[in-house]
C-alpha atoms as a PDB file:
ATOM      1  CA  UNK A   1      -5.193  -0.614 -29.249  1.00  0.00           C
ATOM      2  CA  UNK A   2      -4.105  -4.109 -28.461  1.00  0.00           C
ATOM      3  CA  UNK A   3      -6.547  -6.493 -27.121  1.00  0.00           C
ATOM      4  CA  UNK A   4      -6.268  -7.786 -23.736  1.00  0.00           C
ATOM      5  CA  UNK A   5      -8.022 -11.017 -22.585  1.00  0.00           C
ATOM      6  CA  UNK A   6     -10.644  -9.573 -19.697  1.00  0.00           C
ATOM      7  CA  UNK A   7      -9.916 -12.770 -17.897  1.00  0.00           C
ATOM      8  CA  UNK A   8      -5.969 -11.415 -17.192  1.00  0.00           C
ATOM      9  CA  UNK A   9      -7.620  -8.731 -16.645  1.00  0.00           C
ATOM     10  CA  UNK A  10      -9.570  -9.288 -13.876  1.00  0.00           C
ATOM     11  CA  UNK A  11      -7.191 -11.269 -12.727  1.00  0.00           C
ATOM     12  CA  UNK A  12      -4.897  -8.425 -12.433  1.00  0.00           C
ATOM     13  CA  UNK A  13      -7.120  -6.595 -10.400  1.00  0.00           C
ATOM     14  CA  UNK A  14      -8.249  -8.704  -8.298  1.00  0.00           C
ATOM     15  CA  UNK A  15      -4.145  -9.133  -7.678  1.00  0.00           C
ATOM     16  CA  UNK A  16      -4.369  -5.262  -6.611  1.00  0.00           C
ATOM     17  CA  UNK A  17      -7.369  -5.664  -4.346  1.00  0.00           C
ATOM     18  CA  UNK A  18      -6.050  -8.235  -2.731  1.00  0.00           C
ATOM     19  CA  UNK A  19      -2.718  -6.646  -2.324  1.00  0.00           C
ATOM     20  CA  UNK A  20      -4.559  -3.512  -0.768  1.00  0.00           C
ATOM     21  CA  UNK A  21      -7.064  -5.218   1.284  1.00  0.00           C
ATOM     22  CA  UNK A  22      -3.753  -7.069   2.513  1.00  0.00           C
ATOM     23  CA  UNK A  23      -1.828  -3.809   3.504  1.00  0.00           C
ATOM     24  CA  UNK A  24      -4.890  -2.458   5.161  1.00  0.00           C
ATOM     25  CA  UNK A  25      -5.891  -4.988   6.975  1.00  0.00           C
ATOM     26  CA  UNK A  26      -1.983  -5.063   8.343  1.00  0.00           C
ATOM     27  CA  UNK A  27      -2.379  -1.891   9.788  1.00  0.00           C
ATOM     28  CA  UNK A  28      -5.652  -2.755  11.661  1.00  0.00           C
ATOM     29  CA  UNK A  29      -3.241  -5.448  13.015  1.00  0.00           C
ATOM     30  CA  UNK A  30      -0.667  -2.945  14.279  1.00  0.00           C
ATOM     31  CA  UNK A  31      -3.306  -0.468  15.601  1.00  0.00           C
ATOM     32  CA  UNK A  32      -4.868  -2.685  17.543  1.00  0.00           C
ATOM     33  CA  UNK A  33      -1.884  -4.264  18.712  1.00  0.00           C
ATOM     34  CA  UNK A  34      -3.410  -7.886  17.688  1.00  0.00           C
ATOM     35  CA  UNK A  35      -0.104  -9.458  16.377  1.00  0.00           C
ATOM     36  CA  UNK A  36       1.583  -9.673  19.799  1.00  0.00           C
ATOM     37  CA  UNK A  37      -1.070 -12.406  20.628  1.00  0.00           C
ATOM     38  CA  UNK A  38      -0.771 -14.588  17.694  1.00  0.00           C
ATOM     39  CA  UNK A  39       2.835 -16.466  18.602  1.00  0.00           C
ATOM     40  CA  UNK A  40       3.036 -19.275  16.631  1.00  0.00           C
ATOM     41  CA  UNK A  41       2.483 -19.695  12.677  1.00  0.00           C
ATOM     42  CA  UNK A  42       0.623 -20.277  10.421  1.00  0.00           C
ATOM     43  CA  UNK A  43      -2.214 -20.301  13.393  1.00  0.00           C
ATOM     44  CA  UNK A  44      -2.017 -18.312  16.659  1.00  0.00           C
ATOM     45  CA  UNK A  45      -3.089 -21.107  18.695  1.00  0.00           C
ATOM     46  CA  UNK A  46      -1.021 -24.469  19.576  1.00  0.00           C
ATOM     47  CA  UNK A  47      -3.791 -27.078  19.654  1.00  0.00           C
ATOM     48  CA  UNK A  48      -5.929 -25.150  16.740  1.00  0.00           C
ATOM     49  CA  UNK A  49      -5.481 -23.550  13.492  1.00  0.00           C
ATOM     50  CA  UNK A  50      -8.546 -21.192  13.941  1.00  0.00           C
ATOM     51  CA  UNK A  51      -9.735 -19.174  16.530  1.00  0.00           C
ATOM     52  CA  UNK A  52     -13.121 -20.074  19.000  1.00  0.00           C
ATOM     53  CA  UNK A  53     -15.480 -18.055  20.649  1.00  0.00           C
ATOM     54  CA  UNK A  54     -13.497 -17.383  23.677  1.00  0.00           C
ATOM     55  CA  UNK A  55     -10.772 -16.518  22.115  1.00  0.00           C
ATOM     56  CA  UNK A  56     -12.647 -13.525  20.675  1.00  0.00           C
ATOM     57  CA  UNK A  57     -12.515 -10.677  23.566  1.00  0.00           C
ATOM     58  CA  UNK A  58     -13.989  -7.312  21.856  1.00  0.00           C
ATOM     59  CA  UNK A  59     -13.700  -6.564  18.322  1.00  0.00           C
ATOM     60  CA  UNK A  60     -11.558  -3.155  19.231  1.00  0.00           C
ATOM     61  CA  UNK A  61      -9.618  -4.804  21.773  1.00  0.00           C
ATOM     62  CA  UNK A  62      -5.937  -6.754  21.080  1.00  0.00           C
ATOM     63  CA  UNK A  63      -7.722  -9.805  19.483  1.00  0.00           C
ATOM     64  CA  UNK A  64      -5.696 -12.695  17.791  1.00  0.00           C
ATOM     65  CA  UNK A  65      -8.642 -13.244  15.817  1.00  0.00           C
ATOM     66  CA  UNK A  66      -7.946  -9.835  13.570  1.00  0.00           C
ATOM     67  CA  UNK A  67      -4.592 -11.562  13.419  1.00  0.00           C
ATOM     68  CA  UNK A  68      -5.558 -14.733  11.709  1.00  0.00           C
ATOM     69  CA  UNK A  69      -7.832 -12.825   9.504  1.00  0.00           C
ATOM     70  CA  UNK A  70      -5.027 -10.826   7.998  1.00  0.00           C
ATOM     71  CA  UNK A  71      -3.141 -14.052   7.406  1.00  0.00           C
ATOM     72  CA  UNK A  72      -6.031 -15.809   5.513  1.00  0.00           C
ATOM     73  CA  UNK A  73      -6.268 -12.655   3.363  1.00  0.00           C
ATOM     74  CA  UNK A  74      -2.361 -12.726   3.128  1.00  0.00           C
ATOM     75  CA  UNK A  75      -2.350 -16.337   2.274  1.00  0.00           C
ATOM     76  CA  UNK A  76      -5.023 -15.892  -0.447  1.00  0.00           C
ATOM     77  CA  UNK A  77      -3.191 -13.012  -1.730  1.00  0.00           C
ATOM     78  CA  UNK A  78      -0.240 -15.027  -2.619  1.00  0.00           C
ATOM     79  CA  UNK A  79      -2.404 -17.654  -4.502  1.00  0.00           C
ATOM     80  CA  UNK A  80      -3.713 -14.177  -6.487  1.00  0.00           C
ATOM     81  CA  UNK A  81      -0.406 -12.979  -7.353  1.00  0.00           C
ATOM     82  CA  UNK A  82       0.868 -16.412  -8.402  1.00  0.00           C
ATOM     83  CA  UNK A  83      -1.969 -16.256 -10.920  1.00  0.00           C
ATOM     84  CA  UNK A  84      -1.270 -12.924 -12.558  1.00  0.00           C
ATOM     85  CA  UNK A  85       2.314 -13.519 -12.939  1.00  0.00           C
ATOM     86  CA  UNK A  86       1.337 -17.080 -14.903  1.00  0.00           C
ATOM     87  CA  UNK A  87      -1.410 -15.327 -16.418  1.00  0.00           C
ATOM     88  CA  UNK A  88       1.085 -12.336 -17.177  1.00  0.00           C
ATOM     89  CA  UNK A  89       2.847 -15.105 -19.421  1.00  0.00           C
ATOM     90  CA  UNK A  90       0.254 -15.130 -21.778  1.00  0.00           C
ATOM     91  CA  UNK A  91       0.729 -11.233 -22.905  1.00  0.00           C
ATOM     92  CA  UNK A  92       3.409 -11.905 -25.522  1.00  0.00           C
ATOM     93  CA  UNK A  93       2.301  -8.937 -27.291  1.00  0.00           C
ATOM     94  CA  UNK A  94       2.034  -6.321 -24.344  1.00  0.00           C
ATOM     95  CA  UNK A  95       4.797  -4.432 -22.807  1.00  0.00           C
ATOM     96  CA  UNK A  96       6.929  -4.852 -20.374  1.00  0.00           C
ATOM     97  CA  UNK A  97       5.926  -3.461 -17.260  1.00  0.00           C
ATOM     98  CA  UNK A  98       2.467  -5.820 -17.475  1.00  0.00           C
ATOM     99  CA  UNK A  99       4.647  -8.535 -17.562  1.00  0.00           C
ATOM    100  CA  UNK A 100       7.074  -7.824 -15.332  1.00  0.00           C
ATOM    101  CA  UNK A 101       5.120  -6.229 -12.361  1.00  0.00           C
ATOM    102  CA  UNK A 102       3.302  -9.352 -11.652  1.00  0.00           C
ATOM    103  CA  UNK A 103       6.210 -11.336 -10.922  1.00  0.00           C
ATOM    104  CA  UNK A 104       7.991  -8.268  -8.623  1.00  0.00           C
ATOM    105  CA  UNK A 105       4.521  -8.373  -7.080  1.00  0.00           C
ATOM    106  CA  UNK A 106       5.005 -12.498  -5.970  1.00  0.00           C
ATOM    107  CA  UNK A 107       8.265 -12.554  -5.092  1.00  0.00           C
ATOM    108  CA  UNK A 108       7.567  -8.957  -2.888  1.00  0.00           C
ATOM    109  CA  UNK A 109       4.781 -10.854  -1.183  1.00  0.00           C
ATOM    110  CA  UNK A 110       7.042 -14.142  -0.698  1.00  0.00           C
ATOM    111  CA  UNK A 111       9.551 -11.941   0.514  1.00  0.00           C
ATOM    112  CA  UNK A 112       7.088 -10.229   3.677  1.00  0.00           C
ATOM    113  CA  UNK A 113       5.657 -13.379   4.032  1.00  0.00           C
ATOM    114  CA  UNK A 114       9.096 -15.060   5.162  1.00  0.00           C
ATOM    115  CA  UNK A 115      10.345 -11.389   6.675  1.00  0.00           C
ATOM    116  CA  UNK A 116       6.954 -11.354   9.016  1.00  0.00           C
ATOM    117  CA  UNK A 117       6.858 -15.344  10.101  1.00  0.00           C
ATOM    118  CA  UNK A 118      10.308 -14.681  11.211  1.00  0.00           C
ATOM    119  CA  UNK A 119       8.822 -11.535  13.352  1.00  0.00           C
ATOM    120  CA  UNK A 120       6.217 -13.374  14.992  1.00  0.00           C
ATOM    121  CA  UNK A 121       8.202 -16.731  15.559  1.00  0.00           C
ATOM    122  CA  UNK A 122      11.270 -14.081  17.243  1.00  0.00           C
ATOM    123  CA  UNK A 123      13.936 -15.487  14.719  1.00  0.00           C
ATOM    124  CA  UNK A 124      16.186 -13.415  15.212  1.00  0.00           C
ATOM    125  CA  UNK A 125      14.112 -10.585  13.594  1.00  0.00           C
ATOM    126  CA  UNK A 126      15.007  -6.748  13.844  1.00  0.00           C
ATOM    127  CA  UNK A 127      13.529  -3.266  13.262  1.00  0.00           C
ATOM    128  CA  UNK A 128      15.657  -3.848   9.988  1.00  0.00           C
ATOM    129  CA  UNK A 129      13.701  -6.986   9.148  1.00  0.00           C
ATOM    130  CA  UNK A 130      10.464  -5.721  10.220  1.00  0.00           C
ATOM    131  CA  UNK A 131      11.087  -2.386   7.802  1.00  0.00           C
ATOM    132  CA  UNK A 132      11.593  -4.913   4.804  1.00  0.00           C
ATOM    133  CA  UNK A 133       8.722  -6.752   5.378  1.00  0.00           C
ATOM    134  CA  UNK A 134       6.365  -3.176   5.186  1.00  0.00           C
ATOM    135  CA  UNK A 135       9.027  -2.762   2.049  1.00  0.00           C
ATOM    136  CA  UNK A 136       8.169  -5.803   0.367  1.00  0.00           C
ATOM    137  CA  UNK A 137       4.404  -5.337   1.002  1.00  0.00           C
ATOM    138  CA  UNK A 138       4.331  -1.626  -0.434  1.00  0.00           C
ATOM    139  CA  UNK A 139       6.237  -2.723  -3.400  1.00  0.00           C
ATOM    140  CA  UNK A 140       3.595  -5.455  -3.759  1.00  0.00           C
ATOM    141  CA  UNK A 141       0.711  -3.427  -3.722  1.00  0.00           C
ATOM    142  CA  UNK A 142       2.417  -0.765  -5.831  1.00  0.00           C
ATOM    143  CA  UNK A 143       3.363  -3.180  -8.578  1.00  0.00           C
ATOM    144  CA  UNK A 144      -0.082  -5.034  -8.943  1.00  0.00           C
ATOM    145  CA  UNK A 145      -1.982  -1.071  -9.064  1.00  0.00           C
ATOM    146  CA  UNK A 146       0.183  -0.137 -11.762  1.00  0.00           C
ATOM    147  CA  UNK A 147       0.205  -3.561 -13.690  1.00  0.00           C
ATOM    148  CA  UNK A 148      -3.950  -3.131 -13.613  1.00  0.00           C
ATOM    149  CA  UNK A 149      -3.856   0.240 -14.415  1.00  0.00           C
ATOM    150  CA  UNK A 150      -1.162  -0.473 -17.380  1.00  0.00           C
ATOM    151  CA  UNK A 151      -3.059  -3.076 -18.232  1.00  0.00           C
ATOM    152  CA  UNK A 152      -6.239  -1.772 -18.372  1.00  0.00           C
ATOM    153  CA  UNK A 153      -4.663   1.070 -21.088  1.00  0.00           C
ATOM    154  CA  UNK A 154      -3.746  -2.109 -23.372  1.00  0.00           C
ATOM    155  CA  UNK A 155      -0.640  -2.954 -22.053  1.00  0.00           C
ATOM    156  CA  UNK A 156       1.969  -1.275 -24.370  1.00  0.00           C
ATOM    157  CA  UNK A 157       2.468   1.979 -22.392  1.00  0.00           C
ATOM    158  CA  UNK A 158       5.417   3.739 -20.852  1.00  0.00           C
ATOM    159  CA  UNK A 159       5.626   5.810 -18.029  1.00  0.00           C
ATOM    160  CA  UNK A 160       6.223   9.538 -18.593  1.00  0.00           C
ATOM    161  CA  UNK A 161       6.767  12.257 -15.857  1.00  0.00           C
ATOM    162  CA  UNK A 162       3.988  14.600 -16.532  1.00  0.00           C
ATOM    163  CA  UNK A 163       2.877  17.388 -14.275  1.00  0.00           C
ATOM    164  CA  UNK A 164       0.886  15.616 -12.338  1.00  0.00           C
ATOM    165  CA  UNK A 165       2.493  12.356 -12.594  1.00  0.00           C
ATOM    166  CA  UNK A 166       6.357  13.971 -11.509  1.00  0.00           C
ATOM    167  CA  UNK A 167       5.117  15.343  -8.128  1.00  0.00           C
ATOM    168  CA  UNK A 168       2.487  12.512  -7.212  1.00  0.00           C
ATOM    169  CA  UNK A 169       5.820   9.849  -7.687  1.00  0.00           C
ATOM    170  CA  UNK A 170       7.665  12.603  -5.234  1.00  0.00           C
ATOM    171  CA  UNK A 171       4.882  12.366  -2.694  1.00  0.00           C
ATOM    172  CA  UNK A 172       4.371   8.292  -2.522  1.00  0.00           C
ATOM    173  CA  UNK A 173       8.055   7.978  -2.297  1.00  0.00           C
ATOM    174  CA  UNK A 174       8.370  10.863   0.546  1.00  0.00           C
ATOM    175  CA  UNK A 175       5.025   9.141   2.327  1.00  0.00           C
ATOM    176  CA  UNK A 176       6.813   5.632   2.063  1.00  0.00           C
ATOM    177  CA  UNK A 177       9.865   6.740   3.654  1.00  0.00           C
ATOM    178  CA  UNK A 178       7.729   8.565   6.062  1.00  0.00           C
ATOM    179  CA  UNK A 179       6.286   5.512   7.156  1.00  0.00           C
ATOM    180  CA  UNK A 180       9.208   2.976   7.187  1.00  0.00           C
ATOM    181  CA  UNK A 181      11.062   5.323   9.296  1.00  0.00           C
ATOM    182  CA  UNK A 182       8.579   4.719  11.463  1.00  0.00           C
ATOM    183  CA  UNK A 183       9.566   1.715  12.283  1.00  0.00           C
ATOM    184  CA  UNK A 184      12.705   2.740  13.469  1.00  0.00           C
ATOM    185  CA  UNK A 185      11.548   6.026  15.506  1.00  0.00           C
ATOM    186  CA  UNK A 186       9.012   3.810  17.443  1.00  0.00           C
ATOM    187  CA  UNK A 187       9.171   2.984  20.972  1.00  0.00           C
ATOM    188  CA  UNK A 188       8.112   0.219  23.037  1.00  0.00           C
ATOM    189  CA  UNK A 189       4.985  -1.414  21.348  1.00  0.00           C
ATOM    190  CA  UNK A 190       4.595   2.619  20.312  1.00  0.00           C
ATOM    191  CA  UNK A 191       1.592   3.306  17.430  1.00  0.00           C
ATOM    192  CA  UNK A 192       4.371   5.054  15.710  1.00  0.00           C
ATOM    193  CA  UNK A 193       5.511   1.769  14.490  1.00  0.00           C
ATOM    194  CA  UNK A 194       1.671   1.461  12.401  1.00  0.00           C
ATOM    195  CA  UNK A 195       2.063   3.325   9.177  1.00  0.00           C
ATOM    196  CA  UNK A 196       1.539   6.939  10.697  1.00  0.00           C
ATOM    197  CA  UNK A 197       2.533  10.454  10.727  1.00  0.00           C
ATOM    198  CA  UNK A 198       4.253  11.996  13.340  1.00  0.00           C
ATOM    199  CA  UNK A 199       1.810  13.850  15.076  1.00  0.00           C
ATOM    200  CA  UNK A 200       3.139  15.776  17.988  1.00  0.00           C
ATOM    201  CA  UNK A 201       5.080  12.388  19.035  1.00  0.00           C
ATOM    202  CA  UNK A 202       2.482   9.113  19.308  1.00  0.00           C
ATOM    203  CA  UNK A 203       4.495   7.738  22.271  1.00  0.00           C
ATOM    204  CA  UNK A 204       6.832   8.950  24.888  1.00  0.00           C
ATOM    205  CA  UNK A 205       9.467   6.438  24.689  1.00  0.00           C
ATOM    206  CA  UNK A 206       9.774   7.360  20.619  1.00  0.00           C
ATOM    207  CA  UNK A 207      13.352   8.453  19.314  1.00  0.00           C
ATOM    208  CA  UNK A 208      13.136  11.992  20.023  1.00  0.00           C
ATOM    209  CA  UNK A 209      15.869  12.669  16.818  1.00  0.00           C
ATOM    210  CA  UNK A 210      14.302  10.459  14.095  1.00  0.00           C
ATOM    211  CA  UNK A 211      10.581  11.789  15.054  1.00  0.00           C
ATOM    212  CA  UNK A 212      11.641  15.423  14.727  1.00  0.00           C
ATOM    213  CA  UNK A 213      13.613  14.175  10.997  1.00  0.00           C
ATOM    214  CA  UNK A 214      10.311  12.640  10.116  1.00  0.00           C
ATOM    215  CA  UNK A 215       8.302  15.428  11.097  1.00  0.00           C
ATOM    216  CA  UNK A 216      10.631  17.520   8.636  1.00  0.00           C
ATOM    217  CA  UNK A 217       9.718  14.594   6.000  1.00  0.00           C
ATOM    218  CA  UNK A 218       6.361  14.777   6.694  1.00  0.00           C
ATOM    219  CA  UNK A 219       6.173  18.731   5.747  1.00  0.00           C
ATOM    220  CA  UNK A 220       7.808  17.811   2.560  1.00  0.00           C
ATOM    221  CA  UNK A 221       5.212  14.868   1.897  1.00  0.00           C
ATOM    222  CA  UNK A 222       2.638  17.411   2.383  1.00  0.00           C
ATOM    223  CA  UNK A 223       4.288  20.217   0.207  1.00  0.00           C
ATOM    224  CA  UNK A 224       4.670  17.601  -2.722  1.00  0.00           C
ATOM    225  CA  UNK A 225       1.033  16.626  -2.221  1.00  0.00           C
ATOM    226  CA  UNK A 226       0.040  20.304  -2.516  1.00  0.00           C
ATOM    227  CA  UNK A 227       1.979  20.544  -5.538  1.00  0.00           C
ATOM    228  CA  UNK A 228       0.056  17.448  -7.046  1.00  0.00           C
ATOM    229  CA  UNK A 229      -3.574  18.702  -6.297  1.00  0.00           C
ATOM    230  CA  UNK A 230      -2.980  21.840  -8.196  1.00  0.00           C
ATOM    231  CA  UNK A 231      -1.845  20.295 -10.930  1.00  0.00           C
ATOM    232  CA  UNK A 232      -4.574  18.246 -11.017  1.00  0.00           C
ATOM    233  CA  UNK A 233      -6.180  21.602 -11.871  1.00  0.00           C
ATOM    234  CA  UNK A 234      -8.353  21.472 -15.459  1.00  0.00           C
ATOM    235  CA  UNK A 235      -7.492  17.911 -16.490  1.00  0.00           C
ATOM    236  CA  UNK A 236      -9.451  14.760 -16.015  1.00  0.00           C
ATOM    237  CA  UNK A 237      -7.804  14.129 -13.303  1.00  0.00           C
ATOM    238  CA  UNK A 238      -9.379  16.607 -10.852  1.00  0.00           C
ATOM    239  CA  UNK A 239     -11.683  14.410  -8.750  1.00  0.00           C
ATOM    240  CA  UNK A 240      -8.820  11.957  -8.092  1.00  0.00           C
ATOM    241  CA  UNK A 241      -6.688  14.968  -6.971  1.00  0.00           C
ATOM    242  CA  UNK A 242      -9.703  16.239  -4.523  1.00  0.00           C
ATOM    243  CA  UNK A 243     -10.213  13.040  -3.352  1.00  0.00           C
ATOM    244  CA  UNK A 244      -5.706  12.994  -1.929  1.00  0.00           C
ATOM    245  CA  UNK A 245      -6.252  16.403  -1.093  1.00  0.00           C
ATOM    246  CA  UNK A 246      -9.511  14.930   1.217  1.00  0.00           C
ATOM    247  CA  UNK A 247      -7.397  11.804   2.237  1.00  0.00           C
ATOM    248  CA  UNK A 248      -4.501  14.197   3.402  1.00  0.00           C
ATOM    249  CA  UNK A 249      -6.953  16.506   5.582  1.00  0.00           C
ATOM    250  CA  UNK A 250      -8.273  13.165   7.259  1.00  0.00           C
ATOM    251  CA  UNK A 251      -4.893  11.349   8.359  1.00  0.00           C
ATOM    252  CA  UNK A 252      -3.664  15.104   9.783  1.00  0.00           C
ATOM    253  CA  UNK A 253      -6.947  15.163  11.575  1.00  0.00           C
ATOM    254  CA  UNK A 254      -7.159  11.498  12.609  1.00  0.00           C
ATOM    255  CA  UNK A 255      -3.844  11.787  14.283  1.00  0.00           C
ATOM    256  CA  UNK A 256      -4.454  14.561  16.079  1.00  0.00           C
ATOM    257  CA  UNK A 257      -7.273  13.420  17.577  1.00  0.00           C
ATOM    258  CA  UNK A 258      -6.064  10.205  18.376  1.00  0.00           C
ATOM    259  CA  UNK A 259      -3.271  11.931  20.057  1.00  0.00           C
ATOM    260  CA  UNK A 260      -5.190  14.424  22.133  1.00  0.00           C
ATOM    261  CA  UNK A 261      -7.767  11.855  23.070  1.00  0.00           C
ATOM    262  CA  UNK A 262      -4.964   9.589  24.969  1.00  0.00           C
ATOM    263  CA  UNK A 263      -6.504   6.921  22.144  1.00  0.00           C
ATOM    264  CA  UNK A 264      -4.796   3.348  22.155  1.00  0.00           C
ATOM    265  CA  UNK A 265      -5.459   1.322  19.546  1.00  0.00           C
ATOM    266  CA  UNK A 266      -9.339   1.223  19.291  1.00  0.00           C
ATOM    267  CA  UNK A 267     -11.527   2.610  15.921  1.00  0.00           C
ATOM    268  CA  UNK A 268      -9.399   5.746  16.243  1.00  0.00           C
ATOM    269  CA  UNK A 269      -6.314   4.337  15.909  1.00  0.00           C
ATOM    270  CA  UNK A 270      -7.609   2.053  12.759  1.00  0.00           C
ATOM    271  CA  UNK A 271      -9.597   5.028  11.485  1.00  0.00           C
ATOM    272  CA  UNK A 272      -6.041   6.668  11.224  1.00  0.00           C
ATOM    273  CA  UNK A 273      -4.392   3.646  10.258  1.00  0.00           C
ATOM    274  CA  UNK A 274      -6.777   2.616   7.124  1.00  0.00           C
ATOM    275  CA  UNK A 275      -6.498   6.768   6.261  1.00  0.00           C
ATOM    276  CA  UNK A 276      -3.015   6.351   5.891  1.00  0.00           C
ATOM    277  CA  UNK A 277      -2.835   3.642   3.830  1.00  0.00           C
ATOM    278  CA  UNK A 278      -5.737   4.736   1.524  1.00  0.00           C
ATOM    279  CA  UNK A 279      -3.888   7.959   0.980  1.00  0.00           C
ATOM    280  CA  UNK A 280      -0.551   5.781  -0.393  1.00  0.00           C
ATOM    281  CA  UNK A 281      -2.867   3.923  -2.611  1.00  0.00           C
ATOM    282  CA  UNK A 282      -4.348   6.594  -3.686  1.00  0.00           C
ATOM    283  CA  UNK A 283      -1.386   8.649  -4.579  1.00  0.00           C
ATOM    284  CA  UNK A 284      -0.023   5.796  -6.420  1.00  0.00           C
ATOM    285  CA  UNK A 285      -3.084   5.495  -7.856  1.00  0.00           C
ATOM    286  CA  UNK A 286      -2.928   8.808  -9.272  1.00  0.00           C
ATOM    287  CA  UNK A 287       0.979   8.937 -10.639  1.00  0.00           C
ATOM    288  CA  UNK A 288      -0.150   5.321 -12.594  1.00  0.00           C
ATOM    289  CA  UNK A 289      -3.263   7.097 -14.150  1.00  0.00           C
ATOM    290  CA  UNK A 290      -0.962  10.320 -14.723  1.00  0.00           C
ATOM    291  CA  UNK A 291       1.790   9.001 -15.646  1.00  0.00           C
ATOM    292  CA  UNK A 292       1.204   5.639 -17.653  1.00  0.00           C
ATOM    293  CA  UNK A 293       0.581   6.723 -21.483  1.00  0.00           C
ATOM    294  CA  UNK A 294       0.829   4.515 -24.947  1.00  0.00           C
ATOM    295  CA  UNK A 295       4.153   3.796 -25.688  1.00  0.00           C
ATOM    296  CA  UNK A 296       3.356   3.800 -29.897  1.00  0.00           C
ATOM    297  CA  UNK A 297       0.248   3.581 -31.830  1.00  0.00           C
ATOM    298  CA  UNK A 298      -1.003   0.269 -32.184  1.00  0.00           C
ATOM    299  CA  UNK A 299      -0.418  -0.514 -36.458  1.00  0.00           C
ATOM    300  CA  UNK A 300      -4.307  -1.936 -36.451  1.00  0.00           C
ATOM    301  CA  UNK A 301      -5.637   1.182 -34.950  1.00  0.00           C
ATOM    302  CA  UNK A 302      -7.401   4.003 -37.302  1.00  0.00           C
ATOM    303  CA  UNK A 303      -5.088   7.173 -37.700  1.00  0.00           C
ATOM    304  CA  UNK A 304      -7.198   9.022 -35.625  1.00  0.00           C
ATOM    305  CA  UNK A 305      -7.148   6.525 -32.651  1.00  0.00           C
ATOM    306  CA  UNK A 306      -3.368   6.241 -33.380  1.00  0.00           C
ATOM    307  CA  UNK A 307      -3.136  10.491 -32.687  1.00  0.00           C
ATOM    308  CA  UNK A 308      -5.651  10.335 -29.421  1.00  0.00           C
ATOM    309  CA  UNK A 309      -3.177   7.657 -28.262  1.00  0.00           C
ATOM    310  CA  UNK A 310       0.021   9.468 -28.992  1.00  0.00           C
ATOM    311  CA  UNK A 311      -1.734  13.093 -27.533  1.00  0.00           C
ATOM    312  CA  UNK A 312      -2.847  11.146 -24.614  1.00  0.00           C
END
């Protein structure tokens, strides 16, 4: 197996923490509805770049403060990326997808980074815009997992579609368009717009049409994830598949009790919020770890390392 510099890589995963920790602190933002007070850029405040102690209502409550926390983190997730991509320059010898992810990973984050200023400064942003920014974040923190988790395996490996990686792929795809169409079937500063499922309808003023097409999705997302936990069934992989099955039971559960509770925002809505994202990550998680085997034996490994690699 080819040896990889353990400085690249921790640097690529510190790239996919970062990424993650970015996505999920987004959707605290949107479930507590703490973006709508932050109006200017790169700080929320005119006369200050950081927020004071009055500015700092509740912790639960719409809070620009949450805000400018997310775009620290954001901010320091583009320096991250940067680094794996120049770092990624270094792997002359690995394949391609560990050199290619990091820099889909940058430019993804430099593309939500311009597709959300334009959001908050109202320049001339639409649901369109605001669907490619979530877009451009997913592929982000997609990209930088599987670069790791590539990486991590030595770098020269290929993706296959095995039986658990085929249907895992189905399900983060289905889930992504799940929650992107979101964006489109929410109302009026509706939780719907937060990566969510819909659950009996978060808001009134939702599309009535697109809710009932993305309740359909979301009976396929759940159908594929079925299909990926039982494959998971006598392989190594068993514990990750418990853990989506787990994931799954938690967002269904989370939603509806944040819908039957009358819940706005508050530590149900981010309970339900980080449980969504933590299931995508975790699914994609699983299809890299599934899916991501040695393209060829290495020529300096044994014959019997070369044979575990190729069986793997």
């Amino acid at each position: 197996m080819t040896t990889v510099p353990r400085f690249t890589l921790w640097i690529y995963r510190l790239a996919a923490f970062f990424t993650a920790t970015t996505v999920s602190l987004g959707s605290v933002v949107c479930a507590t509805r703490s973006g709508f007070d932050c109006r200017s850029w790169p700080g929320c405040y005119d006369d200050r770049f950081a927020p004071g102690p009055n500015d700092i209502p509740a912790i639960l409550e719409a809070n620009p403060a949450l805000e400018m926390v997310h775009r620290v983190i954001a901010m320091s997730t583009g320096g991250v990326l940067i680094l794996a991509a120049l770092a990624s320059l270094t792997l002359v010898t690995a394949g391609r997808l560990v050199r290619v992810l990091p820099w889909v990973a940058a430019f993804a984050a430099g593309g939500s980074a311009l597709f959300g200023r334009a959001a908050v400064l109202g320049i001339g942003i639409t649901r369109w815009g605001s669907a490619a920014d979530i877009l451009c974040a997913l592929i982000a923190m997609t990209a930088t997992l599987v670069a790791a988790v590539a990486l991590g395996r030595g770098g020269g490996v290929r993706w296959q579609a095995t039986p658990v990686a085929k249907p895992a792929t189905w399900a983060f795809g289905l889930l992504s368009v799940l929650y992107l169409a979101g964006l489109f079937a929410a109302g009026y500063r509706s939780f719907t717009r937060c990566l969510s499922w819909p659950i009996l309808w978060l808001a009134s003023d939702d599309d009535l049409g697109l809710q009932i097409a993305r309740s359909i999705l979301a009976v396929a997302v759940i159908g594929a994830i079925v299909v990926t936990v039982r494959a998971t069934r006598g392989t190594t992989l068993r514990l990750h598949g418990l853990v989506v099955a787990a994931l799954t039971v938690a967002v269904l559960a989370l939603g509806v009790v944040y819908r039957f509770t009358d819940a706005d925002g508050g530590l149900r809505g981010i309970a339900f919020s980080l449980a969504s994202v933590a299931l995508l990550w975790t699914l994609a998680l699983l299809a890299a770890r599934a899916g991501l085997t040695q393209s060829r034996p290495d020529p300096d490994d044994s014959p019997a390392e070369a044979d575990a690699l190729t069986a793997a």
